[in-house]
Protein backbone atom coordinates (compact mmCIF):
# COMPACT_ATOMS: atom_id res chain seq x y z
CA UNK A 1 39.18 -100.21 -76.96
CA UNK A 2 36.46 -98.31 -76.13
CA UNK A 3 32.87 -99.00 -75.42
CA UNK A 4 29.71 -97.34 -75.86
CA UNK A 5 26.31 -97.74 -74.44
CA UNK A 6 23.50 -97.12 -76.44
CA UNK A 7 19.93 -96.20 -73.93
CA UNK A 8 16.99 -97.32 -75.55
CA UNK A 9 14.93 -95.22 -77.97
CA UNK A 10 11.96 -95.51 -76.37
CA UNK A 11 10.84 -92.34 -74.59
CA UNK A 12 10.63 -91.56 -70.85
CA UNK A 13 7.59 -89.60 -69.46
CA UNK A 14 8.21 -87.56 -65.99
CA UNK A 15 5.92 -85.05 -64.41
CA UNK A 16 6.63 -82.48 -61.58
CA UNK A 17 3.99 -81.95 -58.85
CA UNK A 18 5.07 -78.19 -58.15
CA UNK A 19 4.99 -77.37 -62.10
CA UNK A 20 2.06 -75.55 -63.29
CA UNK A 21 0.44 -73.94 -66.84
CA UNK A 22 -0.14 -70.11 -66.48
CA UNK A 23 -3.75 -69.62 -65.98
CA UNK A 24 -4.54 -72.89 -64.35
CA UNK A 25 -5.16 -73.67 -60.74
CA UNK A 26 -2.07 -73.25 -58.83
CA UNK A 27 0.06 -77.08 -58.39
CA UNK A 28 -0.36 -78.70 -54.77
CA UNK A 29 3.97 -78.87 -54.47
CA UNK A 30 6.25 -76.17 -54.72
CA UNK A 31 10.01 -76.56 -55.52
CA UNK A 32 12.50 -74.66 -53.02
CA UNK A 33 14.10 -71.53 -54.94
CA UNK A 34 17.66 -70.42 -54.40
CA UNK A 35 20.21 -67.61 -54.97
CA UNK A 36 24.13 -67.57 -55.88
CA UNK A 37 25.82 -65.71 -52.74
CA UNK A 38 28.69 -63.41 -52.84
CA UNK A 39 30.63 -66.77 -52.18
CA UNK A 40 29.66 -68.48 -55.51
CA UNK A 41 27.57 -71.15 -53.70
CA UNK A 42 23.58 -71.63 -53.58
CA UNK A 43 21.43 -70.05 -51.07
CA UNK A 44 17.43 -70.60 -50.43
CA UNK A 45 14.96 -67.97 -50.11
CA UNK A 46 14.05 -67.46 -46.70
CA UNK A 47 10.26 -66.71 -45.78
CA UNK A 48 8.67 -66.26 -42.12
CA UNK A 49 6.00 -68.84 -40.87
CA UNK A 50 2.57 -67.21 -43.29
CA UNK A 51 4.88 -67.77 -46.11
CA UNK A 52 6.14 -64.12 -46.41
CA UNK A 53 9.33 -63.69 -47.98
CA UNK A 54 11.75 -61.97 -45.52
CA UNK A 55 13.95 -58.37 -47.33
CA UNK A 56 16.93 -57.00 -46.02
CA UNK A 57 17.66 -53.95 -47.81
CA UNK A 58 21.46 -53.16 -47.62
CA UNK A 59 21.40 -49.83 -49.42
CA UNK A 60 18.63 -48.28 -51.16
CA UNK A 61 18.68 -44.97 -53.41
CA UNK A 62 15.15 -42.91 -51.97
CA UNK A 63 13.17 -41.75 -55.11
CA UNK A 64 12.84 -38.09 -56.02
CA UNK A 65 11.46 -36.08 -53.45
CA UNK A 66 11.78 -38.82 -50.35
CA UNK A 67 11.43 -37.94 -46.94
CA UNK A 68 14.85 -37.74 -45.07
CA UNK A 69 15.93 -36.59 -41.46
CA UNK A 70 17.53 -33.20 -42.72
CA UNK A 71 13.93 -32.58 -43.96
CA UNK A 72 12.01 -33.90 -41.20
CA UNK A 73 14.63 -31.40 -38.48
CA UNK A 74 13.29 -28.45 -40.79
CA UNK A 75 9.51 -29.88 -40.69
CA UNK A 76 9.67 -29.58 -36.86
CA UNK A 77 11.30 -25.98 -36.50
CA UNK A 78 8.55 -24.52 -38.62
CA UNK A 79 5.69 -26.33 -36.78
CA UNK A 80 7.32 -25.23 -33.93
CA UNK A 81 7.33 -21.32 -35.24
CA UNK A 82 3.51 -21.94 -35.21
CA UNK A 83 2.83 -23.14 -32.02
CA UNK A 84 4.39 -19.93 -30.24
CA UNK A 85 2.10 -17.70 -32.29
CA UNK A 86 -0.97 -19.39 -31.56
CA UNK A 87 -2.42 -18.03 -28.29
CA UNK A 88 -3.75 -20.27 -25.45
CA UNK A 89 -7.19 -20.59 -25.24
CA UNK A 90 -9.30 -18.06 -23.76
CA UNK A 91 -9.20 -14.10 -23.85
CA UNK A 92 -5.65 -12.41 -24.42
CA UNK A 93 -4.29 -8.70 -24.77
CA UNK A 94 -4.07 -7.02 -28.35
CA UNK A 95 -0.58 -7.59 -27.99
CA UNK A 96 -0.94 -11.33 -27.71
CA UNK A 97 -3.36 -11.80 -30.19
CA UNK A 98 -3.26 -12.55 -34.01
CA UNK A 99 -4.31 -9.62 -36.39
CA UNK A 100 -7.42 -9.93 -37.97
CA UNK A 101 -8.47 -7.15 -41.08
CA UNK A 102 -12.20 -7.47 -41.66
CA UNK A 103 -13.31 -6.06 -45.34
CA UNK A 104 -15.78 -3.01 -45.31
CA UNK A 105 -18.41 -5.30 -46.01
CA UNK A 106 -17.74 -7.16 -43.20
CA UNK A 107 -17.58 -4.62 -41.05
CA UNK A 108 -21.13 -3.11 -42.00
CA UNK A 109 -22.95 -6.83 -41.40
CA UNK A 110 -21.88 -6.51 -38.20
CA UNK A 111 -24.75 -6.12 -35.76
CA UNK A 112 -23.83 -3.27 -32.96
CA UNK A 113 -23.81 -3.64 -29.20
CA UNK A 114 -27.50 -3.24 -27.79
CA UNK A 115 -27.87 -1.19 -24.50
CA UNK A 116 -26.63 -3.73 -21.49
CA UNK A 117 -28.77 -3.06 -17.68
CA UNK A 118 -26.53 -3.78 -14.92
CA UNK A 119 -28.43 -4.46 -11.64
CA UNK A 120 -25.71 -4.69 -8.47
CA UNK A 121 -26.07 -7.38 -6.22
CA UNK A 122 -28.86 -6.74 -2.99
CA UNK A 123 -27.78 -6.06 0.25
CA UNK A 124 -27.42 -8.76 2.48
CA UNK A 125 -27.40 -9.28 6.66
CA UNK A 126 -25.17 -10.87 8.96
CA UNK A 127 -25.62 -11.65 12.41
CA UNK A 128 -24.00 -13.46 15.04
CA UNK A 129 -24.33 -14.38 19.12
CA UNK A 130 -21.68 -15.59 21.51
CA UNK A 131 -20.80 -16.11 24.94
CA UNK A 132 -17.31 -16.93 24.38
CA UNK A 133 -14.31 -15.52 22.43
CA UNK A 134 -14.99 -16.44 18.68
CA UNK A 135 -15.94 -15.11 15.88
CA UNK A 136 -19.34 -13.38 15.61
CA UNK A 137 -20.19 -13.95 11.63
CA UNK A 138 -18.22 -14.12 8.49
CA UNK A 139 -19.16 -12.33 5.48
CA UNK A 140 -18.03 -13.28 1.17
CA UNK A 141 -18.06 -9.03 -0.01
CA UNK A 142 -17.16 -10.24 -3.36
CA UNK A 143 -20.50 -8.61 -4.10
CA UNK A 144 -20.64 -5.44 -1.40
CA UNK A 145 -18.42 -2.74 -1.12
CA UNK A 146 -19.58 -1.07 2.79
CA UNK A 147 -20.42 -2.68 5.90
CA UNK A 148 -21.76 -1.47 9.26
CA UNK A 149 -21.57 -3.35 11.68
CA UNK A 150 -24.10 -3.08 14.68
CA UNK A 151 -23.15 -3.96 17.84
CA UNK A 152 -26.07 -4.46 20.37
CA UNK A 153 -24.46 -6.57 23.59
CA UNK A 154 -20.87 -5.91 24.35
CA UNK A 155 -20.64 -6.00 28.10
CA UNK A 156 -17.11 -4.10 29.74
CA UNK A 157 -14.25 -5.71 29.03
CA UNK A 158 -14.86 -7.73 25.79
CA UNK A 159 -13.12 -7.00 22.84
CA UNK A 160 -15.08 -7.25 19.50
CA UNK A 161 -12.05 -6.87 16.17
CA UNK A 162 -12.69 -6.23 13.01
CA UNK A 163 -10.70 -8.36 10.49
CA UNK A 164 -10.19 -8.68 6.79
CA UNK A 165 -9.39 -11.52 4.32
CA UNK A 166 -8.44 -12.50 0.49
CA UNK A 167 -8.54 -16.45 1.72
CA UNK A 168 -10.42 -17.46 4.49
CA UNK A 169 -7.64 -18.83 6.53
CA UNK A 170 -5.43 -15.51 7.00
CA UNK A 171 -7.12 -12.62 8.61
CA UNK A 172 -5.44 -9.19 9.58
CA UNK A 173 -7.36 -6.05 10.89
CA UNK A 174 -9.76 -3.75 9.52
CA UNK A 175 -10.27 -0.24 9.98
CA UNK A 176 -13.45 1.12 10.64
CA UNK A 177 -15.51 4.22 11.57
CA UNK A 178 -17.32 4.11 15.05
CA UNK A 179 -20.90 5.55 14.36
CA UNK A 180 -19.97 5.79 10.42
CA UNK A 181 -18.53 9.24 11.31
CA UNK A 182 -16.01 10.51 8.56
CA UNK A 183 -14.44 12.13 10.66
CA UNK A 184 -14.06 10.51 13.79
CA UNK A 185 -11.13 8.42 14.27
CA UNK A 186 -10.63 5.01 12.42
CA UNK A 187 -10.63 2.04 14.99
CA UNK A 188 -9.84 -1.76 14.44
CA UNK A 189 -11.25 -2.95 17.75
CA UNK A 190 -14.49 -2.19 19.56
CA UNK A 191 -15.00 -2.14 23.23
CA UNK A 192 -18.50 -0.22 23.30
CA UNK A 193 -22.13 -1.09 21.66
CA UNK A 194 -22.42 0.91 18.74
CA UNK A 195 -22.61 0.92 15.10
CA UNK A 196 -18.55 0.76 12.99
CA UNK A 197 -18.53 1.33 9.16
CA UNK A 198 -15.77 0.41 6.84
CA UNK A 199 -15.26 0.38 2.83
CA UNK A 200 -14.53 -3.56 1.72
CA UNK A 201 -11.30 -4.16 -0.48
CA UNK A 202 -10.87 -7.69 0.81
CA UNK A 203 -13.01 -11.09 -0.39
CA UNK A 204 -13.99 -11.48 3.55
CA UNK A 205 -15.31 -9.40 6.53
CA UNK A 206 -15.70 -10.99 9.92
CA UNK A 207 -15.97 -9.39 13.42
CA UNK A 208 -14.02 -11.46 16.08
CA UNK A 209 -14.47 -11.44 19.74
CA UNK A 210 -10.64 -11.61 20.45
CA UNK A 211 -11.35 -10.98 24.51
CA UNK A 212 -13.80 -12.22 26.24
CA UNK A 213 -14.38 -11.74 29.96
CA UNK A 214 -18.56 -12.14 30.88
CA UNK A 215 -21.94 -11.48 29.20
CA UNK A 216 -23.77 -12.11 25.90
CA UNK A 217 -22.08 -10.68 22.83
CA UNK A 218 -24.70 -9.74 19.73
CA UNK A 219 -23.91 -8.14 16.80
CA UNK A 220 -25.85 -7.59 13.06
CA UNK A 221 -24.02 -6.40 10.04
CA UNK A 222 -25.46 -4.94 6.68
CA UNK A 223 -23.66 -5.39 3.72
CA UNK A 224 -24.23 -3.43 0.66
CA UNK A 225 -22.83 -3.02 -2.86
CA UNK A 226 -22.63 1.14 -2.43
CA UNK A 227 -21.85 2.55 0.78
CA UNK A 228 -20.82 5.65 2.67
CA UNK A 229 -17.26 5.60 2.55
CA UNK A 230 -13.93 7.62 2.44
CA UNK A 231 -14.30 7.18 -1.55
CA UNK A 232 -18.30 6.98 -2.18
CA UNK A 233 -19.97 9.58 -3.67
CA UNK A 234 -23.88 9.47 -3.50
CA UNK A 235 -25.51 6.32 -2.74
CA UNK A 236 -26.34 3.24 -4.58
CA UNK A 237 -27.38 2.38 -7.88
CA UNK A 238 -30.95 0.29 -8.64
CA UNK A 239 -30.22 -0.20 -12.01
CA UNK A 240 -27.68 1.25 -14.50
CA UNK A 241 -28.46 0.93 -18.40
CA UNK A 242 -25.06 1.07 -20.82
CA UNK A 243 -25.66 1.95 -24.75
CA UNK A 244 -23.45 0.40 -26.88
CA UNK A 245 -20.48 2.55 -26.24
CA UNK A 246 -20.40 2.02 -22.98
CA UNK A 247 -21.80 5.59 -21.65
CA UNK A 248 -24.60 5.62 -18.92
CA UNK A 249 -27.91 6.41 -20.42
CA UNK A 250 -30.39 8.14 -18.12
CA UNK A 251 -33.21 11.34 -18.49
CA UNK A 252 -33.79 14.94 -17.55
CA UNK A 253 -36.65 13.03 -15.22
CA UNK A 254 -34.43 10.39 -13.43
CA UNK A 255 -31.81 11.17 -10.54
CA UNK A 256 -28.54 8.91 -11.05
CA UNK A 257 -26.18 8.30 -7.87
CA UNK A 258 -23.01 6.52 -8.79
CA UNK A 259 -20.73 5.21 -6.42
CA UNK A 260 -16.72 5.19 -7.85
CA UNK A 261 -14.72 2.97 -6.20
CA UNK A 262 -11.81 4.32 -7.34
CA UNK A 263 -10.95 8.23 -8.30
CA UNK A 264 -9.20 7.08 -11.64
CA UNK A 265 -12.84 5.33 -12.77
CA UNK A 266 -14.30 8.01 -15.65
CA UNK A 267 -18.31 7.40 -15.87
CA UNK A 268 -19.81 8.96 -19.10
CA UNK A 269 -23.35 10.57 -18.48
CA UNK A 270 -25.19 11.76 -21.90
CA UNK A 271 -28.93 14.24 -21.32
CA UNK A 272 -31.02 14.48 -23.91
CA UNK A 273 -31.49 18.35 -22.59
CA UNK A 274 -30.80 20.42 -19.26
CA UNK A 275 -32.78 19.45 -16.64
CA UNK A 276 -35.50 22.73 -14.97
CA UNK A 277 -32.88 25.03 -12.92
CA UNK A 278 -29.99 23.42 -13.76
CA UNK A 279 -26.78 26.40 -14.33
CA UNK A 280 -26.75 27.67 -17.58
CA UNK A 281 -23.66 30.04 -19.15
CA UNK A 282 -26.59 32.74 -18.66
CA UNK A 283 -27.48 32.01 -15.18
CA UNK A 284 -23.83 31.86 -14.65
CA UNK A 285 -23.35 35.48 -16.19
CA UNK A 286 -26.03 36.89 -13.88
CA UNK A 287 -24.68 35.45 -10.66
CA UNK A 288 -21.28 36.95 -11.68
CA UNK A 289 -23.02 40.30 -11.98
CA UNK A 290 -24.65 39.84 -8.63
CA UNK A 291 -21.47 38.89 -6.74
CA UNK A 292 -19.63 41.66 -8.11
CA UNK A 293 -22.53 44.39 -6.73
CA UNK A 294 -21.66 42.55 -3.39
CA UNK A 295 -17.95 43.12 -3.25
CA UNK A 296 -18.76 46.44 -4.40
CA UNK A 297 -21.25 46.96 -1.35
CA UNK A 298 -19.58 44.78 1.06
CA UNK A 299 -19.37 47.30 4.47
CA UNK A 300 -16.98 49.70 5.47
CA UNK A 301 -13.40 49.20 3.85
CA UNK A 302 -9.95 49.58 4.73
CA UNK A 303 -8.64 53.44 4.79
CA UNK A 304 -5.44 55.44 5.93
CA UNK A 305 -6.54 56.27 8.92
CA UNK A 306 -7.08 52.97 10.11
CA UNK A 307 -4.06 51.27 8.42
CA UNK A 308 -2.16 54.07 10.69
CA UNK A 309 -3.24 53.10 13.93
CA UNK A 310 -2.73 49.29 13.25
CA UNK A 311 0.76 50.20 12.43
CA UNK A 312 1.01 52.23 15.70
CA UNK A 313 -0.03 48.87 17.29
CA UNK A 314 2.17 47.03 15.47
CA UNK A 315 5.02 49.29 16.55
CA UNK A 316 4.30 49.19 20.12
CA UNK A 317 3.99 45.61 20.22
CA UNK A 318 7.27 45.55 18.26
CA UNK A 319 9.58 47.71 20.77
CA UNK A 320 7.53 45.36 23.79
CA UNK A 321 9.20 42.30 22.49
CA UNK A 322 12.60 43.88 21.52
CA UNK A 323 12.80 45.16 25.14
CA UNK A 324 12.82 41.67 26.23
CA UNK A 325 15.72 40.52 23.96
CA UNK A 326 19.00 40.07 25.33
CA UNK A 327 21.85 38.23 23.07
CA UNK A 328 22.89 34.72 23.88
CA UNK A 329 26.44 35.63 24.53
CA UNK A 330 27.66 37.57 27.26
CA UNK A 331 26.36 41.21 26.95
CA UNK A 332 23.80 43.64 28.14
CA UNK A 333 20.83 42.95 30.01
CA UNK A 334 17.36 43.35 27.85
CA UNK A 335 15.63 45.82 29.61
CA UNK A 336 12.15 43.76 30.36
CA UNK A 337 11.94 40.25 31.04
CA UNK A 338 9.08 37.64 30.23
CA UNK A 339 7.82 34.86 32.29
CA UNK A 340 9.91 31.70 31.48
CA UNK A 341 8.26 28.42 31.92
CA UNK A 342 10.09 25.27 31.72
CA UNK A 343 9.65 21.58 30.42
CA UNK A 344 8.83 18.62 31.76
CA UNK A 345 10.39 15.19 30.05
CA UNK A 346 10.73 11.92 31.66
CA UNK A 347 14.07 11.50 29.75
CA UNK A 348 16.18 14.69 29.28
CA UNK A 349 17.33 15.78 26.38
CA UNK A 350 20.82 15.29 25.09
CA UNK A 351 22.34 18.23 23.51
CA UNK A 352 25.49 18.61 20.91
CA UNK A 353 27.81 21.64 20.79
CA UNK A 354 25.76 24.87 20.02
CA UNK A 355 22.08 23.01 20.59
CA UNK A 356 19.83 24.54 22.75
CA UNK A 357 16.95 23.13 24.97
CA UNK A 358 14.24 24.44 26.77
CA UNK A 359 14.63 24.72 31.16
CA UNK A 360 13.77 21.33 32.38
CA UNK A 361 11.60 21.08 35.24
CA UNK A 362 10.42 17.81 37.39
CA UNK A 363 6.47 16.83 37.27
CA UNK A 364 6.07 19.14 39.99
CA UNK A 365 7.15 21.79 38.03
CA UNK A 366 10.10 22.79 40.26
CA UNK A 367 13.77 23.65 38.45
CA UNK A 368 16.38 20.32 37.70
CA UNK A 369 19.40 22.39 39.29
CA UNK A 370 21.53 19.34 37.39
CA UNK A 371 22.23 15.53 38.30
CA UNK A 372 26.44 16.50 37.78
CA UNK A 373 28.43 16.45 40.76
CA UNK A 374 28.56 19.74 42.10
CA UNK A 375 30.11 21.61 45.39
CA UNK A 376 27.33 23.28 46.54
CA UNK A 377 27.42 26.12 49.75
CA UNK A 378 24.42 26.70 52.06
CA UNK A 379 21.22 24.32 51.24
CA UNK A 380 17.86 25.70 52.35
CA UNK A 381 15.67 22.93 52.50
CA UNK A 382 12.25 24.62 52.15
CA UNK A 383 11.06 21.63 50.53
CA UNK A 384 11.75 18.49 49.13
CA UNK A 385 14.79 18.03 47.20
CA UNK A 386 16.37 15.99 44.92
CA UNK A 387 19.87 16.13 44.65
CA UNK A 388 23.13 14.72 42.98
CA UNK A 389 26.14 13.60 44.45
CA UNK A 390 27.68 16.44 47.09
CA UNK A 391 30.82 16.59 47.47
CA UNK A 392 31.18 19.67 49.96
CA UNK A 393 27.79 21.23 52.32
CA UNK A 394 28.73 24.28 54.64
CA UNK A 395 25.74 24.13 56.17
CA UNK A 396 21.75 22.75 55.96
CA UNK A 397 19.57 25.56 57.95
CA UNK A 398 16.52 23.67 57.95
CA UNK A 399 15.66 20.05 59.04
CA UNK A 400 14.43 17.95 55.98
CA UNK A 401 10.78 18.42 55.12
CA UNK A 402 8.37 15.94 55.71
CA UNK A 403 8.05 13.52 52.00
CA UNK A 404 10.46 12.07 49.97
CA UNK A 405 14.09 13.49 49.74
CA UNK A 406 16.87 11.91 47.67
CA UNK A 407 20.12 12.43 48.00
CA UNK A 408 22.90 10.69 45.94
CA UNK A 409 25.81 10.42 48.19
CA UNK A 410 27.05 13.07 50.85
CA UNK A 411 30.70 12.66 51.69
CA UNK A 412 31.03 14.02 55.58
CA UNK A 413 33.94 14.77 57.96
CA UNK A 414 32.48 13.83 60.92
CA UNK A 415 31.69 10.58 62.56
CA UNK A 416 29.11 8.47 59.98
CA UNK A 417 28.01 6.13 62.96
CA UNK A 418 27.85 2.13 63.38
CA UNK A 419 25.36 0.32 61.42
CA UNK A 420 25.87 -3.08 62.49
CA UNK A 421 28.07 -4.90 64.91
CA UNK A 422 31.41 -5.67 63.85
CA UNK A 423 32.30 -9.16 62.85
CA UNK A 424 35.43 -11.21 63.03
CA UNK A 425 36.66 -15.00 60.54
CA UNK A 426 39.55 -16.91 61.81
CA UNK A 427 40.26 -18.80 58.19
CA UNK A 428 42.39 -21.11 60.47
CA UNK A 429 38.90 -22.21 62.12
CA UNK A 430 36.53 -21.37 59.34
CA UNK A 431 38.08 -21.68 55.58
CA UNK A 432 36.35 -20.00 53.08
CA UNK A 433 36.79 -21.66 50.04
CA UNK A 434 36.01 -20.56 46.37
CA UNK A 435 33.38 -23.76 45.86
CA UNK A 436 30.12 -22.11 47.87
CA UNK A 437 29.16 -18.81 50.25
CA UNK A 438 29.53 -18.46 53.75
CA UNK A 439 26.88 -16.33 55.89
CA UNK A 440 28.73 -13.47 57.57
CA UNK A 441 25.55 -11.56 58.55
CA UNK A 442 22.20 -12.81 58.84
CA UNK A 443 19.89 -9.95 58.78
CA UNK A 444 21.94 -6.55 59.27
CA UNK A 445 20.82 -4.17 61.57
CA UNK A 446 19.96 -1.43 59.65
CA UNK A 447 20.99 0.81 56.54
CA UNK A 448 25.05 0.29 55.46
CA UNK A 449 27.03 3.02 53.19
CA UNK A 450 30.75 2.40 54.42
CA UNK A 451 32.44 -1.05 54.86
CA UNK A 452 36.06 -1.08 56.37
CA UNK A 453 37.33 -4.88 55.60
CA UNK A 454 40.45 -5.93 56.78
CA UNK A 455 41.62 -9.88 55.32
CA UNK A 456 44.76 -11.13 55.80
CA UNK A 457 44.47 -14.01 53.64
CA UNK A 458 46.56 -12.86 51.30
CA UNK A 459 44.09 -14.06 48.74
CA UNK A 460 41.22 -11.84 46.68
CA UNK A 461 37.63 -12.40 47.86
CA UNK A 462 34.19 -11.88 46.71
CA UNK A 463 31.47 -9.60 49.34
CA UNK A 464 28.04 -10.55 48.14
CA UNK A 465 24.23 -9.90 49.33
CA UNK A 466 21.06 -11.92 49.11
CA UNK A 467 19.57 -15.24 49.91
CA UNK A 468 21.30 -18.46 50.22
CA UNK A 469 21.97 -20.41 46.52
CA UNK A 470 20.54 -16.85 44.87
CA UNK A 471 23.77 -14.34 46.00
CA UNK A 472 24.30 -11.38 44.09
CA UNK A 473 27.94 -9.65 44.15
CA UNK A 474 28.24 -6.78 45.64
CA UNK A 475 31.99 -6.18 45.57
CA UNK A 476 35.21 -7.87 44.57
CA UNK A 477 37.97 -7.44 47.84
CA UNK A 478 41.11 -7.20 47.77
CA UNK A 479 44.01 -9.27 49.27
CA UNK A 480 43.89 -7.23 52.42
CA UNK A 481 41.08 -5.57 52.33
CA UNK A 482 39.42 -2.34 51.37
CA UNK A 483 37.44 0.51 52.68
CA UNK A 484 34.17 0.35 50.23
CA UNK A 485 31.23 2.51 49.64
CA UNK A 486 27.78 0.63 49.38
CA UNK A 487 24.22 0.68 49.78
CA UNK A 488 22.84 -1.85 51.78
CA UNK A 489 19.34 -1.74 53.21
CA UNK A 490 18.50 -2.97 56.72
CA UNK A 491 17.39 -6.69 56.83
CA UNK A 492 19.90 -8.01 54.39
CA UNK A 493 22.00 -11.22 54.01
CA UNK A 494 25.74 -10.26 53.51
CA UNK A 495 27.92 -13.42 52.61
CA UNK A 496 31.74 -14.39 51.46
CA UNK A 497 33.57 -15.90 48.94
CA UNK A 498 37.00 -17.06 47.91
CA UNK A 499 38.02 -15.89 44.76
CA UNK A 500 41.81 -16.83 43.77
CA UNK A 501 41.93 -19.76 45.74
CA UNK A 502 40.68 -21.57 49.41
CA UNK A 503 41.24 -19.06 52.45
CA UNK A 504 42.83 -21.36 55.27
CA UNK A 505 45.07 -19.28 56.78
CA UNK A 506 44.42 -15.71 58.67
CA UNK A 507 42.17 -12.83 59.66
CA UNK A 508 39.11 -11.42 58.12
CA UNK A 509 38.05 -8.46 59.85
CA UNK A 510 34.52 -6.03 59.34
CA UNK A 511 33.16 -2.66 60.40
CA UNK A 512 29.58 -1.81 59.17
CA UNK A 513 29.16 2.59 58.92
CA UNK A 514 25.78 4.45 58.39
């Protein structure tokens, strides 16, 4: 059975705080607003802490014409295109310039360069006094293209250089002309008082005093914008006035010097007429017509006769110097001889197969016979010689001359002569071992050329000269012995070493020969 419940019919009023009328103040409640997810179940509205409501865009379609990162890539290469064909700031070549194409109208509201009047910089001095080595003064030539620098103390023995520089700190030297000579010889140093000119191509000019031995050192230098130089022509310029296309502008009445720095430099020069006696093509014709009455007039000229007898000169001077002549291979003797001089070299030459040198002499002027070994007969010693090795002399008729005489090595028959006493080493006694020297002589008596050495050892040895601690080797020996040639002066040390192993055992025997 069912049953049914009937509500009253009275009404029910309810309001809503966060419910509003359109148009009316806004309610004092709101009412929390939600969405359906993509699972089918409610979601609120999220909003950050002001109230904003928070958007996350998943996908988006960009309207017509919307930026995009292919677009922005293309953006960049053409700004890019731009900014290499703008110049940098400042001046810049034609070729690194934009083109600009003025209309004619332009071009005839331009206003036209006025005359410019360049005035060079004034001279300027420079002085300096020292009694040390230093530098005197240093000079900025940005401005000046001479100096001359006047030197009015240098006492003997100081050294005053010149020297150059683009930075201040490194400084290399400067030629210059002693008494602003051209043509005298260029000098970088100065060792006399004087005056030494030079052209500036460098930023600085100093004169340094790199030696200094006594005295007061005082020098003045005058720097000027146009100098005397190797490249200077005229002097200097007061004032130069330029028109407007850059050519010098002067008068018949005013005298212009101009200095060029350089030979390539072209200076343009514009008269208003020729100046009183300046050449003329008329002037120019008359000289011509006067010169040509002076070669016509000009003394006594050439004629047959006289060409004859020069040739007759000619021709006896000609069979003079063929008489002379003699081939350079073996043949017939010329039948005059001239005087032969020969040279004088402190290193002679060194020839090659078919070369030819002159006759070498010594400072004396005497002949080099040769410094070869040579077999030579009888020796007439007239006067100093100087000789090579000799292997063979018959005979010497005269006794050596008073001086110097040097003679390499003369091998004799006869007896050479004792030039110290003989000395004797018992290596049973006295080992001689291959760890330090041992004195043999002391002091010899005097000059040695021949050693006969006798060691029965059995072991090779070292013969050396000198001081003790500072021995010098004179000769390596032999296990027993040698007969050796030398040269040892009177008054030396002669010492031994072992020099395959300790000598214990045995005889060492010595003869000194002259």
């Amino acid at each position: 059975m069912s049953q049914f419940y009937t509500y009253p019919t009275s009404s029910i009023t309810a309001t809503n705080p966060s419910t509003g009328t359109n148009g009316s103040p806004a309610p004092t409640s709101s009412t929390e607003v939600a969405g359906i997810g993509a699972d089918g179940n409610l979601h609120p509205i999220s909003v950050d802490n002001t109230g904003n409501q928070n958007v996350n865009v998943i996908s988006s379609t960009l309207p017509a014409g919307g930026a995009t990162s292919a677009l922005q890539t293309t953006g960049n290469t053409s700004i890019a295109s731009i900014d290499t064909k703008t110049p940098a700031l400042g001046q810049a070549l034609a070729a690194a310039s934009r083109p600009v194409v003025l209309t004619a109208a332009q071009i005839t509201a331009l206003t036209p360069l006025s005359n410019v009047t360049v005035t060079p910089s004034a001279a300027v001095l420079a002085s300096g006094t020292l009694l040390a080595a230093g530098v005197l003064f240093t000079q900025d030539c940005s401005q000046y293209q001479s100096a001359s620098t006047h030197l009015t103390s240098l006492p003997a023995g100081n050294v005053v250089t010149f020297q150059i520089s683009n930075d201040n700190v490194n400084w290399y030297s400067c030629a210059c002309m002693p008494g602003g000579d051209l043509t005298s010889i260029l000098t970088t140093t100065a060792t006399l008082v004087g005056s030494y000119t030079t052209q500036l191509n460098s930023r600085y000019f100093r004169a340094n005093v790199t030696t200094y031995t006594s005295g007061t050192i005082t020098a003045t230098a005058y720097f000027k914008n146009f100098g005397n130089s190797p490249n200077s022509v005229g002097g200097y310029v007061s004032a130069l006035t330029l028109d407007g296309s850059g050519n010098a502008v002067t008068s018949t009445s005013a005298a212009l010097d101009i200095n060029l720095k350089s030979s390539s430099i072209t200076v343009p020069v514009s008269m208003a007429s020729t100046p009183t006696g300046a050449a003329t093509a008329a002037n120019q014709a008359t000289e011509i017509s006067s010169l040509s009455t002076i070669a016509t007039n000009s003394g006594t000229q050439a004629t047959s006769a006289l060409q004859t007898s020069g040739n007759a000169s000619l021709t006896t001077v000609a069979t003079n110097s063929s008489a002379t002549q003699g081939t350079v291979a073996a043949g017939v003797a010329a039948s005059k001889a001239d005087l032969i001089a020969g040279q004088f070299n402190t290193t002679l030459p060194t020839l090659l197969t078919g070369q030819q040198a002159a006759v070498q002499v010594d400072s004396s002027g005497r002949l080099i016979l040769g410094t070869s070994a040579a077999t030579i007969g009888t020796i007439n010693l007239a006067a100093a010689q100087t000789l090579a090795t000799v292997t063979a002399v018959t005979s010497i008729t005269n006794a050596l001359p008073i001086g110097t005489n040097t003679i390499g090595a003369v091998i004799s028959a006869g007896s050479a002569g004792v030039s110290n006493a003989p000395i004797q080493n018992l290596y049973g006694t006295t080992n001689i071992t291959t760890a330090a020297y041992v004195q043999l002589v002391a002091s010899t008596t005097s000059a040695t050329n021949y050693l006969d050495i006798f060691d029965s050892s059995g072991q090779a040895m070292i013969l050396a000269t000198g001081a003790g601690g500072s021995e010098v080797i004179l000769a390596y020996v032999p296990p027993g012995g040698d007969q050796i040639r030398v040269q040892i002066p009177a008054a030396t040390r002669i010492a031994y070493k072992a020099l395959s192993a300790n000598a214990t055992t045995g005889y060492l025997l010595v003869n000194f020969w002259k």
